[in-house]
Protein backbone atom coordinates (compact mmCIF):
# COMPACT_ATOMS: atom_id res chain seq x y z
CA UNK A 1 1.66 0.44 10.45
CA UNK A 2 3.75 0.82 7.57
CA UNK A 3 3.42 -1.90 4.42
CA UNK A 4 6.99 -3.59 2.90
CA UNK A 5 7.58 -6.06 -0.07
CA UNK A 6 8.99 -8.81 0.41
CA UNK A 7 10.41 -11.07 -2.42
CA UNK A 8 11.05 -14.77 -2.64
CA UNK A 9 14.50 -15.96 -2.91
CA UNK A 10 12.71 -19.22 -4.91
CA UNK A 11 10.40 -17.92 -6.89
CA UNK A 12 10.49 -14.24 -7.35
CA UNK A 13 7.15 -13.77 -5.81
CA UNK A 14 6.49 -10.13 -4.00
CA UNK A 15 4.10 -10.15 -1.73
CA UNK A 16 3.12 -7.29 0.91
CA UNK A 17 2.98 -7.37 4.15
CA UNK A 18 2.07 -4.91 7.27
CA UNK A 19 4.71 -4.91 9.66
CA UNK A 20 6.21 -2.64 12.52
CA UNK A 21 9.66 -0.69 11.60
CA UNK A 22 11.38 -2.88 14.39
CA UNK A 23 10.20 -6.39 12.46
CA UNK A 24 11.04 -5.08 8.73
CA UNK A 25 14.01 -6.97 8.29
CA UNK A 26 12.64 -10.39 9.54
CA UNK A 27 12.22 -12.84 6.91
CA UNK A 28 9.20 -14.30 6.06
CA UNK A 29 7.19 -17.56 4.10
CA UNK A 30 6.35 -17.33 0.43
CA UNK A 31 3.00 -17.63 0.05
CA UNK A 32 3.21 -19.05 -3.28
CA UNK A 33 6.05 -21.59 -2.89
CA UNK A 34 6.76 -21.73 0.98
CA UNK A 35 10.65 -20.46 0.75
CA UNK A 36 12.07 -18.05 2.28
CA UNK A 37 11.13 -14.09 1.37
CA UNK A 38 13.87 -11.11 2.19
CA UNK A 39 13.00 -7.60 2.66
CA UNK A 40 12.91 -5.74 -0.74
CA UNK A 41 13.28 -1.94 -1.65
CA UNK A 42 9.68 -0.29 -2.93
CA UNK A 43 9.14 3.18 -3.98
CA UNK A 44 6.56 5.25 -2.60
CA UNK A 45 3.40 5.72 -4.61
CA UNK A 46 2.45 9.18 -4.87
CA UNK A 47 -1.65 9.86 -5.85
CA UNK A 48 -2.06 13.27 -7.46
CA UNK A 49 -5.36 15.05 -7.87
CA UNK A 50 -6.67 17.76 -10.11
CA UNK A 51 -7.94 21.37 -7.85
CA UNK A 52 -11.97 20.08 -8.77
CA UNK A 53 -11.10 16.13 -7.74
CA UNK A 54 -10.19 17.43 -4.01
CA UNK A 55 -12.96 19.90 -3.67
CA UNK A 56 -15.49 17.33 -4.79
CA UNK A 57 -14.02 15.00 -2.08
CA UNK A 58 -13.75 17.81 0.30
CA UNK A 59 -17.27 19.24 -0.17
CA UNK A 60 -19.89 16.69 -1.48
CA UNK A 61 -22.38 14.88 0.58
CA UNK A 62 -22.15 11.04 0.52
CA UNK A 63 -20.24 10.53 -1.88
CA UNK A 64 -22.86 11.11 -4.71
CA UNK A 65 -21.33 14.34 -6.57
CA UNK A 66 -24.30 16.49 -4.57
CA UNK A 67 -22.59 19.50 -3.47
CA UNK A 68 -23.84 20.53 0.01
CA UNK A 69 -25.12 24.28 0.58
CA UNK A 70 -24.66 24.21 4.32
C-alpha cells in the first residue's frame, strides 16, 4: 500500500499515512492539533548504492559482512 503526506490546514504539520489509491484524497485528523489535514504532493525518494554496497547485500551471510563460498 502506497504512503502519502498529508498536511494540516492549522498547523502545518505533515504527517504520513498508508492508504489505498482509492482513499488518497480523503481528509484526515492532525495528529498534533486535531484539524483537518489535505492531501499534499511528495517526491519520490530515490536510494542509490555503490556496485560493492549491492553485492555485499546480495551475497553475504546474515548480515555480518561474511561472504558465503557456497
Amino acid at each position: 500500500m502506497p504512503s502519502y503526506n498529508y498536511t494540516c490546514k492549522d498547523c502545518d504539520n505533515v504527517q504520513v499515512d498508508f492508504r489505498s489509491m482509492a482513499d488518497r484524497k480523503k481528509p484526515m485528523k492532525c495528529c498534533m492539533c486535531g484539524g483537518k489535514a489535505l492531501h499534499s504532493i511528495s517526491f519520490p525518494s530515490i536510494q542509490t548504492m555503490t556496485k560493492d554496497e549491492r553485492w555485499v547485500r546480495d551475497h553475504e551471510v546474515n548480515g555480518n559482512g561474511v561472504i558465503s563460498n557456497g
